[in-house]
N, C-alpha and C. Protein backbone atom coordinates (compact mmCIF):
# COMPACT_ATOMS: atom_id res chain seq x y z
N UNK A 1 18.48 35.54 5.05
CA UNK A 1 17.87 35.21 3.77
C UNK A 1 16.58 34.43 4.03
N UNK A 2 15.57 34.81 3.51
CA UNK A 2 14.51 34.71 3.56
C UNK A 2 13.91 33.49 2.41
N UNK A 3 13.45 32.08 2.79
CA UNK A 3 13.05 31.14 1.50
C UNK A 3 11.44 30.87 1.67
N UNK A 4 10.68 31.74 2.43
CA UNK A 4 9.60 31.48 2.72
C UNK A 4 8.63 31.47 1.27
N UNK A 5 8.96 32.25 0.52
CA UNK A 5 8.26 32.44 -0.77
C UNK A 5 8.89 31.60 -2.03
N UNK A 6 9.99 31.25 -1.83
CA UNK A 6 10.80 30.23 -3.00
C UNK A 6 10.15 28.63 -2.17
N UNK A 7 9.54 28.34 -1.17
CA UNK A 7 9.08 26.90 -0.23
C UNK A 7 7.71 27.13 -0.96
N UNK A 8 6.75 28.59 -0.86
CA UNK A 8 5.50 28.65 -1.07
C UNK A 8 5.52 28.20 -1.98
N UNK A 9 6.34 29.01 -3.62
CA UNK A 9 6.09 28.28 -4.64
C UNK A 9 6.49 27.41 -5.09
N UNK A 10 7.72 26.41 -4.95
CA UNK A 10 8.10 25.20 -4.87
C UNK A 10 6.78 24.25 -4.52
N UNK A 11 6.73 24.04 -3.14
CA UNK A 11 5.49 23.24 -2.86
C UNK A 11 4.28 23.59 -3.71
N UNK A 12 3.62 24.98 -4.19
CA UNK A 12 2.47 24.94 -5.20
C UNK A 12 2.77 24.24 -6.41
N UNK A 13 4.05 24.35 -7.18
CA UNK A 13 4.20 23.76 -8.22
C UNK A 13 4.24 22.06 -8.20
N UNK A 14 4.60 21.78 -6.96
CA UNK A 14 4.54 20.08 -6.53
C UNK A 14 3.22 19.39 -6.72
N UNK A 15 2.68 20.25 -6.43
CA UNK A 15 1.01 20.20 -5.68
C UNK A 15 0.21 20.50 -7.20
N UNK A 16 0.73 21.48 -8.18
CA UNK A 16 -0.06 21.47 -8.97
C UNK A 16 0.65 20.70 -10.31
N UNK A 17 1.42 19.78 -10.36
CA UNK A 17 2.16 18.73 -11.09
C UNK A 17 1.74 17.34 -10.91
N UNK A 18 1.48 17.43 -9.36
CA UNK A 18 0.38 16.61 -8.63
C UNK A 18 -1.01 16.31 -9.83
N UNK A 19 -1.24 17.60 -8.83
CA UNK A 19 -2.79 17.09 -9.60
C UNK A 19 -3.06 17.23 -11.60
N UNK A 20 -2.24 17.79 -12.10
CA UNK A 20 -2.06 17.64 -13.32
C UNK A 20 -2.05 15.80 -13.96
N UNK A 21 -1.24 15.35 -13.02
CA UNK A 21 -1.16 14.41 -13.65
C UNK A 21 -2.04 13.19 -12.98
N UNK A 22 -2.79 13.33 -11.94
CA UNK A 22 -3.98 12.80 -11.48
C UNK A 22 -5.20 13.07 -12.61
N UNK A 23 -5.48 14.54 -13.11
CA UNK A 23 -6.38 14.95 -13.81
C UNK A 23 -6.27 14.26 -15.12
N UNK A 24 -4.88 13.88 -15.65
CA UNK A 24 -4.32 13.45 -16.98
C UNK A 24 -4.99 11.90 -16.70
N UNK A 25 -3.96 11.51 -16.19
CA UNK A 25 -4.21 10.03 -15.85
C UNK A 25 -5.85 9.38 -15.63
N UNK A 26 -6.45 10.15 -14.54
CA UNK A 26 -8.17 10.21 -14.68
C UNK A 26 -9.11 10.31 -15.93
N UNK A 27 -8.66 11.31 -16.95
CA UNK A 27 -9.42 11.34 -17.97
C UNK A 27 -9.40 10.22 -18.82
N UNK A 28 -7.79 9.73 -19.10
CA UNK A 28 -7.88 8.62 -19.80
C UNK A 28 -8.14 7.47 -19.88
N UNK A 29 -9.14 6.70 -20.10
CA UNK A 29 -10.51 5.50 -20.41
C UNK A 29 -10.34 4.49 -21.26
N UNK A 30 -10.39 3.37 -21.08
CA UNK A 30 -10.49 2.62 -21.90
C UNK A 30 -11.47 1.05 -21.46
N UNK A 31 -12.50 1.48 -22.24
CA UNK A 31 -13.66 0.31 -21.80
C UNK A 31 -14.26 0.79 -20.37
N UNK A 32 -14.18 1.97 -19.86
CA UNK A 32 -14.94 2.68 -18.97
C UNK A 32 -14.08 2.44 -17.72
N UNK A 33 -12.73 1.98 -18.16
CA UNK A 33 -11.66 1.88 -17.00
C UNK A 33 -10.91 3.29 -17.08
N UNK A 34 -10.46 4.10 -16.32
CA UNK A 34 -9.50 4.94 -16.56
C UNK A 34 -7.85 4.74 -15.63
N UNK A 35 -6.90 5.00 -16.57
CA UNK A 35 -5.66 4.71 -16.43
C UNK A 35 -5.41 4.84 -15.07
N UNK A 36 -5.95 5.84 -14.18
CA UNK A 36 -5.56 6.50 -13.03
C UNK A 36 -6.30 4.97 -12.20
N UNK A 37 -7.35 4.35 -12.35
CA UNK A 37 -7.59 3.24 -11.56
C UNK A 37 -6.90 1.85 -12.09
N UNK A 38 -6.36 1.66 -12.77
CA UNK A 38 -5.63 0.78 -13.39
C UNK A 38 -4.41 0.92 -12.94
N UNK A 39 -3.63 1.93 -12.97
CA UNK A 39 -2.57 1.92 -12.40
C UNK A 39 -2.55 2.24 -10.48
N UNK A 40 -3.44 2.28 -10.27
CA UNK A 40 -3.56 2.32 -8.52
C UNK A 40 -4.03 0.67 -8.44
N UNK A 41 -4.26 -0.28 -9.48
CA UNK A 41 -4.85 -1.74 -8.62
C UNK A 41 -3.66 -2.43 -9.42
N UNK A 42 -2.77 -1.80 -10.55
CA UNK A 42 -1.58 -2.52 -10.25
C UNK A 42 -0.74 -2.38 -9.30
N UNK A 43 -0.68 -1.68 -8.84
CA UNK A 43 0.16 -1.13 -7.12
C UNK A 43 -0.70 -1.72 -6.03
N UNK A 44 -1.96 -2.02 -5.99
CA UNK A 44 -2.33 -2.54 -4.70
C UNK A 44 -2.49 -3.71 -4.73
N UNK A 45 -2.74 -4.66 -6.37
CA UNK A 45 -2.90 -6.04 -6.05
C UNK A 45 -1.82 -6.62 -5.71
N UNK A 46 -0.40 -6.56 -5.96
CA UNK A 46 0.39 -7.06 -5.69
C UNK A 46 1.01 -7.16 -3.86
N UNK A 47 0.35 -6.20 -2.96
CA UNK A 47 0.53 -5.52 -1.90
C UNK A 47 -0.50 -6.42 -1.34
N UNK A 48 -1.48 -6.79 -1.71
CA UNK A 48 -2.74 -7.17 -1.37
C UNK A 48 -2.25 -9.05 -1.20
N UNK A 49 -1.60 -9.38 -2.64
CA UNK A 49 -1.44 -10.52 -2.60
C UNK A 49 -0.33 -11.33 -1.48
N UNK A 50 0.68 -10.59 -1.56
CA UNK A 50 2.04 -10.91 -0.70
C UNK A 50 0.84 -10.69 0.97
N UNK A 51 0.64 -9.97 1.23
CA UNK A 51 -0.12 -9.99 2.78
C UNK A 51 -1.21 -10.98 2.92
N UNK A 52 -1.86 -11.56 1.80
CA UNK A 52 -2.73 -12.77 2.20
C UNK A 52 -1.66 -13.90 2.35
N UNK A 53 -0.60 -14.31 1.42
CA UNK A 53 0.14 -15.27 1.75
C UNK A 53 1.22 -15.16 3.05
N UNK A 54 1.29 -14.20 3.65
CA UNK A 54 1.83 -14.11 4.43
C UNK A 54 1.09 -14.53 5.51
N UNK A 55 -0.58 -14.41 5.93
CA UNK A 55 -1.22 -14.45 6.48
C UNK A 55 -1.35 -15.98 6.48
N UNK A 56 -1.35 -16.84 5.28
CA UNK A 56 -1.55 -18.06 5.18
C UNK A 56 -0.75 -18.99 5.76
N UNK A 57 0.44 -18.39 5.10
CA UNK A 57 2.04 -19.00 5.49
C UNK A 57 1.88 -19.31 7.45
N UNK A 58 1.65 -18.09 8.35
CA UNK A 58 1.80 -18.16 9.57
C UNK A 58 0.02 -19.19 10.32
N UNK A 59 0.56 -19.48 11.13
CA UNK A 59 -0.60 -20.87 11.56
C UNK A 59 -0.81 -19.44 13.05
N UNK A 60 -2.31 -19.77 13.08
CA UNK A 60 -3.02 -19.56 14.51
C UNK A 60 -2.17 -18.86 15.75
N UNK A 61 -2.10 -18.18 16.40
CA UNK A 61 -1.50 -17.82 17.88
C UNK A 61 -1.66 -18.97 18.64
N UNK A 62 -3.32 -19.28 18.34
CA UNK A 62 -3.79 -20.65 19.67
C UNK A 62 -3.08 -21.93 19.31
N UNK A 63 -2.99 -22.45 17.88
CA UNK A 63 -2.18 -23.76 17.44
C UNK A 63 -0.77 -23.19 18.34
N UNK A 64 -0.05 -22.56 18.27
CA UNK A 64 1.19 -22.23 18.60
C UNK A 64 1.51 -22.52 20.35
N UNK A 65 0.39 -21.73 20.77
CA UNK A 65 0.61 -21.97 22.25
C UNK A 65 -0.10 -23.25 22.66
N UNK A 66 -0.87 -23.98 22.11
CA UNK A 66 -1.29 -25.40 22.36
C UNK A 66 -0.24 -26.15 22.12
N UNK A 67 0.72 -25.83 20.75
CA UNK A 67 2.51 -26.71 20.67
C UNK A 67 3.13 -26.43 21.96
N UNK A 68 3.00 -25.15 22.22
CA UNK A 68 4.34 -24.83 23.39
C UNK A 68 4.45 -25.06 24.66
N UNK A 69 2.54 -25.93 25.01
CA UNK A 69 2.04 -25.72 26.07
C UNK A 69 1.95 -27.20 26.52
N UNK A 70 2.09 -28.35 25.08
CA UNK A 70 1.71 -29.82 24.96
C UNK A 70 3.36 -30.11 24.95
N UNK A 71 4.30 -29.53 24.42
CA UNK A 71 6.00 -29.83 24.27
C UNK A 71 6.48 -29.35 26.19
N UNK A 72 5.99 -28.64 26.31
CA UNK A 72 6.75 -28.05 28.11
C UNK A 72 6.33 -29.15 29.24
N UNK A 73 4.85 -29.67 28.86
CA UNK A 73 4.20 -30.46 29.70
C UNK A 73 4.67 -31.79 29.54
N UNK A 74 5.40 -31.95 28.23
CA UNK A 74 6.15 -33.48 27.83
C UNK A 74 7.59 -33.02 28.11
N UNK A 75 8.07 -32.36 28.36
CA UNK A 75 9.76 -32.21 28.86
C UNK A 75 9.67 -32.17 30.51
N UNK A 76 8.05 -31.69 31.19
CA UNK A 76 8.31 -30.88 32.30
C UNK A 76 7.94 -32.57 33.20
């Protein structure tokens, strides 16, 4: 049994449901914003935000090995 042509059109219909609703979402504007960029910077600011505080949260490589290097030399 052969699904090479039930995969072809499966995946075209994915692909063109896809872009249907890219094209949908794109047209619609409001104040020269359209939905399709509004809803891609609510998905990235939040992605954006958690990785700066994460970045904040963790201190230096060099602070770290100056601790590990000033604590070994006071035990050693």
């Amino acid at each position: 049994m052969d699904i090479t042509s039930f995969m072809s059109w499966f995946i075209n219909q994915c692909l063109n449901l896809f872009k249907f609703v890219y094209d949908t979402f794109d047209s619609i504007t409001f104040f020269n914003i359209s939905l399709l960029d509004y809803c891609i910077a609510i998905i990235l600011i939040p992605i954006g935000v958690s990785i700066l505080i994460a970045i904040a949260k963790n201190p230096p490589v060099e602070k770290n090995r100056h601790r590990k290097e000033k604590r070994n030399s006071e035990e050693g």
